[in-house]
C-alpha atoms as a PDB file:
ATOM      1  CA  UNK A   1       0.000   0.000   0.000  1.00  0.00           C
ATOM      2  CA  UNK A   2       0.710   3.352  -0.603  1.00  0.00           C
ATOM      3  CA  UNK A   3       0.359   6.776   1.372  1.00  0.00           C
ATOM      4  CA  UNK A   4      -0.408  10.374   1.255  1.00  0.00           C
ATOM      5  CA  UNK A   5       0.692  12.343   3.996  1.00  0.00           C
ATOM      6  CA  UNK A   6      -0.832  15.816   4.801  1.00  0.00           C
ATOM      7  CA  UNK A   7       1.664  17.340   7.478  1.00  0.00           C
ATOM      8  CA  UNK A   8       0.409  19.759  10.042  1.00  0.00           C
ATOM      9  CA  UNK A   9      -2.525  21.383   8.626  1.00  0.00           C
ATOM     10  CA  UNK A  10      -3.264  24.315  10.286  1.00  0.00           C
ATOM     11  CA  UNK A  11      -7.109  24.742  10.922  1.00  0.00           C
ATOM     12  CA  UNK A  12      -9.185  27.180  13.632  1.00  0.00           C
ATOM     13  CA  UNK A  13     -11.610  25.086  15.770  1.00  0.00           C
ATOM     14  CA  UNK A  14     -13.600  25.969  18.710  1.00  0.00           C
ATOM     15  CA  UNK A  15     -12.262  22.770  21.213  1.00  0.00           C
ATOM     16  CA  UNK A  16     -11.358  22.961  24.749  1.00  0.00           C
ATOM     17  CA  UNK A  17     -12.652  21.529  28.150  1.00  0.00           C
ATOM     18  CA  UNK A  18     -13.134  24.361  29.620  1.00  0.00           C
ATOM     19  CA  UNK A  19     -16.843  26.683  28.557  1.00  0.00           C
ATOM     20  CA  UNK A  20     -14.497  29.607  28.138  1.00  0.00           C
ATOM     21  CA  UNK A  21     -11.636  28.122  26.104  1.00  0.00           C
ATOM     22  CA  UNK A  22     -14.218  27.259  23.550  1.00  0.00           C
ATOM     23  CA  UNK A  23     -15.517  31.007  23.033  1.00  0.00           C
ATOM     24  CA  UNK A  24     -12.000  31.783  20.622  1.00  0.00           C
ATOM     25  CA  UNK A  25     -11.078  29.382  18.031  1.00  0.00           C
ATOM     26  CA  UNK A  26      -7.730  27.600  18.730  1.00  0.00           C
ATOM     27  CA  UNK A  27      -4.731  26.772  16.293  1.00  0.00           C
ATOM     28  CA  UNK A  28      -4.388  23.222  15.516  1.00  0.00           C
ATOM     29  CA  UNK A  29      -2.710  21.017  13.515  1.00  0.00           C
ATOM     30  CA  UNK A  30      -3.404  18.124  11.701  1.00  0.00           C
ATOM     31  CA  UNK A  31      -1.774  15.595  10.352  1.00  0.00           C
ATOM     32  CA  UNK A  32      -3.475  13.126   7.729  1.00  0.00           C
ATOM     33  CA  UNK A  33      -2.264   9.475   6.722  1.00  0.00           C
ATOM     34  CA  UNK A  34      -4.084   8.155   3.882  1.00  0.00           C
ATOM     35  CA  UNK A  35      -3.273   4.598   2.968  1.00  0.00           C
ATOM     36  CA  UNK A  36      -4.226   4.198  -0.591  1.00  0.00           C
ATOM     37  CA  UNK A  37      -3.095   2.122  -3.527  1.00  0.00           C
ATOM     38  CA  UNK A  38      -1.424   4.548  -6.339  1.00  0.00           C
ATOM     39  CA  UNK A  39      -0.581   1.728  -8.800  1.00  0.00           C
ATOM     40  CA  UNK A  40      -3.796   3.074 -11.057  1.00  0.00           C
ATOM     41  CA  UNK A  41      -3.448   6.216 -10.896  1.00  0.00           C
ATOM     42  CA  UNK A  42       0.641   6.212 -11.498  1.00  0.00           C
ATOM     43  CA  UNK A  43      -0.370   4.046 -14.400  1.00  0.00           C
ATOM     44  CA  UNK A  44      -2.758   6.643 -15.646  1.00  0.00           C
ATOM     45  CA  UNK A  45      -1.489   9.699 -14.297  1.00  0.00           C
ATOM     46  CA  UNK A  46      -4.990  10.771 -13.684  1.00  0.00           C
ATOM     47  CA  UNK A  47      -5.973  12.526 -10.183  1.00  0.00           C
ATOM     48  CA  UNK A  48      -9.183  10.840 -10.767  1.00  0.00           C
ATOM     49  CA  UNK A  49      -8.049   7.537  -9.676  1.00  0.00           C
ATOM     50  CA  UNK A  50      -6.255   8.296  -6.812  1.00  0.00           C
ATOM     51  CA  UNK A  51      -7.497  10.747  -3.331  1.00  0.00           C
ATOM     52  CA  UNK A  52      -7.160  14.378  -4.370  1.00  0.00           C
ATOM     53  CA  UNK A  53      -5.453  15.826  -1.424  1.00  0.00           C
ATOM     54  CA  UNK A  54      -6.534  19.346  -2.340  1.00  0.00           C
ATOM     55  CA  UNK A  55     -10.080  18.417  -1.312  1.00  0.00           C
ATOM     56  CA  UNK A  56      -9.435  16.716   2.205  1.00  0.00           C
ATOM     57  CA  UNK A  57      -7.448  19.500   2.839  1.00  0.00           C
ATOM     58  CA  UNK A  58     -10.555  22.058   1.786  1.00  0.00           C
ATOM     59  CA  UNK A  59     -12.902  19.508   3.424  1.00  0.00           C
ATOM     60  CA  UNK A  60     -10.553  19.520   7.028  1.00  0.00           C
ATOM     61  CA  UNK A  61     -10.382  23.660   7.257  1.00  0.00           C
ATOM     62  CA  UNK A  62     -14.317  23.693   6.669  1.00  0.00           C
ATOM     63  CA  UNK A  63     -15.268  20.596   9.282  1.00  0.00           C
ATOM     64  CA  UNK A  64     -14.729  23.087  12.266  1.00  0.00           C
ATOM     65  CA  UNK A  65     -17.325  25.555  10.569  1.00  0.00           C
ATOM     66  CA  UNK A  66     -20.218  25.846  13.526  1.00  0.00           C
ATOM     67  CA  UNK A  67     -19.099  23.501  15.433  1.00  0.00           C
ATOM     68  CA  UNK A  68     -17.352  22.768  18.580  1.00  0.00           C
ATOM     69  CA  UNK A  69     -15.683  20.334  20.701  1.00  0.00           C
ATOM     70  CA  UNK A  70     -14.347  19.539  24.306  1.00  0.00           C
ATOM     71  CA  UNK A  71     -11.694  17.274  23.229  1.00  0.00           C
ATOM     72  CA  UNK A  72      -9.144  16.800  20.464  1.00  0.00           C
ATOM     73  CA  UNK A  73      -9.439  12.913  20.994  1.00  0.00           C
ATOM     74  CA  UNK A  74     -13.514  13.603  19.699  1.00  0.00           C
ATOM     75  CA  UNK A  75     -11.789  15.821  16.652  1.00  0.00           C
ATOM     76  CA  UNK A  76      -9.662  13.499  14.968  1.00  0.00           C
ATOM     77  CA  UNK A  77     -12.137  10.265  15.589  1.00  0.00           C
ATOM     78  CA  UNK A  78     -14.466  12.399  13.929  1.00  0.00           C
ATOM     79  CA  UNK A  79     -12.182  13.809  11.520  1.00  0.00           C
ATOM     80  CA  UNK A  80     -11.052  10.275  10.946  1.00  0.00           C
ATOM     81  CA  UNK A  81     -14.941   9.219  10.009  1.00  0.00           C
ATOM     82  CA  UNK A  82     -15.522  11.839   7.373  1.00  0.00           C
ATOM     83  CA  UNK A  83     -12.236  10.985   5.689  1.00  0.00           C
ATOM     84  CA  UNK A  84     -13.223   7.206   5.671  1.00  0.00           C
ATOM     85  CA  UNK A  85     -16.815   7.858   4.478  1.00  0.00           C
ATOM     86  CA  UNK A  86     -15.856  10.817   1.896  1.00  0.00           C
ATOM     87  CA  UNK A  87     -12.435   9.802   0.127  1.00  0.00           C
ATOM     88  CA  UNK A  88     -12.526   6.087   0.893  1.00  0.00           C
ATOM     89  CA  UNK A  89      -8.804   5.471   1.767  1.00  0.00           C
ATOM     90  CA  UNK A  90      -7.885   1.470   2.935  1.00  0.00           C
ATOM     91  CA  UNK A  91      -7.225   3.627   6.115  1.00  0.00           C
ATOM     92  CA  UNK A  92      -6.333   7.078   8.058  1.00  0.00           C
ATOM     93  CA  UNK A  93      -4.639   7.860  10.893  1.00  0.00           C
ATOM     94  CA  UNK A  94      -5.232  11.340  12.255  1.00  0.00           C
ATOM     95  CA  UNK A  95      -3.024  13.094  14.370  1.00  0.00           C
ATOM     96  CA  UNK A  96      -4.425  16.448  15.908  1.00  0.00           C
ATOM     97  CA  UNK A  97      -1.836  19.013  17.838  1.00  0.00           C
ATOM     98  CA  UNK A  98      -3.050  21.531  20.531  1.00  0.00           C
ATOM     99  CA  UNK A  99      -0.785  24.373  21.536  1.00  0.00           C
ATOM    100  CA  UNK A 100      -2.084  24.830  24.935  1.00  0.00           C
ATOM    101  CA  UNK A 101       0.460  23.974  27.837  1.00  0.00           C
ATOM    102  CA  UNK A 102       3.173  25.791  28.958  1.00  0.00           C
ATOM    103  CA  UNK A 103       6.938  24.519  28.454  1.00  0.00           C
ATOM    104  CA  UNK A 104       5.546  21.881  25.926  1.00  0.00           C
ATOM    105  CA  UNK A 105       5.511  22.465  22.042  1.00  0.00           C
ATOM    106  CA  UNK A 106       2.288  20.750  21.932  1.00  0.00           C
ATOM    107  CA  UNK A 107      -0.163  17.949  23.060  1.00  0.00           C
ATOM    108  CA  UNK A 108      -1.653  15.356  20.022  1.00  0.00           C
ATOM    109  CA  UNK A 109      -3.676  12.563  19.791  1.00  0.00           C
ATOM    110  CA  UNK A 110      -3.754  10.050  17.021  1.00  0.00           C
ATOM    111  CA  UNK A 111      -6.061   7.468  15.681  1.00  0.00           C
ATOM    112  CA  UNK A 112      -6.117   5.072  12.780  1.00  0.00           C
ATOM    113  CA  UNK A 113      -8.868   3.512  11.243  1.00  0.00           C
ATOM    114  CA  UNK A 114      -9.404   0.979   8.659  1.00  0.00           C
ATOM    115  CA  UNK A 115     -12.308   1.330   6.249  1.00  0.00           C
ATOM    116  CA  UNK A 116     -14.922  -0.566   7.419  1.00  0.00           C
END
């Protein structure tokens, strides 16, 4: 299998435990690991047949549009659904960073999923 990496991501998302921490969007980053097979689309050279990383990129800035969350763990399971249903990869992993303690560069999670 194959992958396509999108590397620190930076979106604005309304997450934190705390009611007033969610009032302000927060930077995050996000890291994307698509497992795909690119032996079709090398063959081709078509973006057609392979997981235009353009649009998850467009599709991860918008998710955060109206919404919020408590935890980054929530985020990237749910970011990690939408990529599954959406682009249809063999698998994701999504790692989310926070920026949020002091003395730290950040705090991430990170889950991978298979397609179901």
């Amino acid at each position: 299998m194959d992958t396509i990496t999108i590397s620190d991501l930076e979106v604005w998302y309304h997450v934190g435990v705390p009611d007033h921490e969610r009032v302000q969007t927060q930077r995050l980053a996000i890291t994307l690991r698509l497992v795909v097979d690119f032996r079709t689309a090398a063959a081709m050279d078509d973006v057609g047949a392979t997981i235009n990383y353009s649009e998850v990129a467009r599709r991860i800035i918008s998710f955060g549009d109206g919404r919020s969350w408590k935890l980054i763990e929530t985020v990237a399971v749910e970011l990690a659904e939408i990529i599954l249903r959406e682009f249809r990869p063999h698998s994701v992993t999504v790692e989310v960073k926070k920026f949020v303690l002091p003395n730290t560069r950040h705090v991430a999670v990170e889950v991978t999923r298979p397609t179901p």
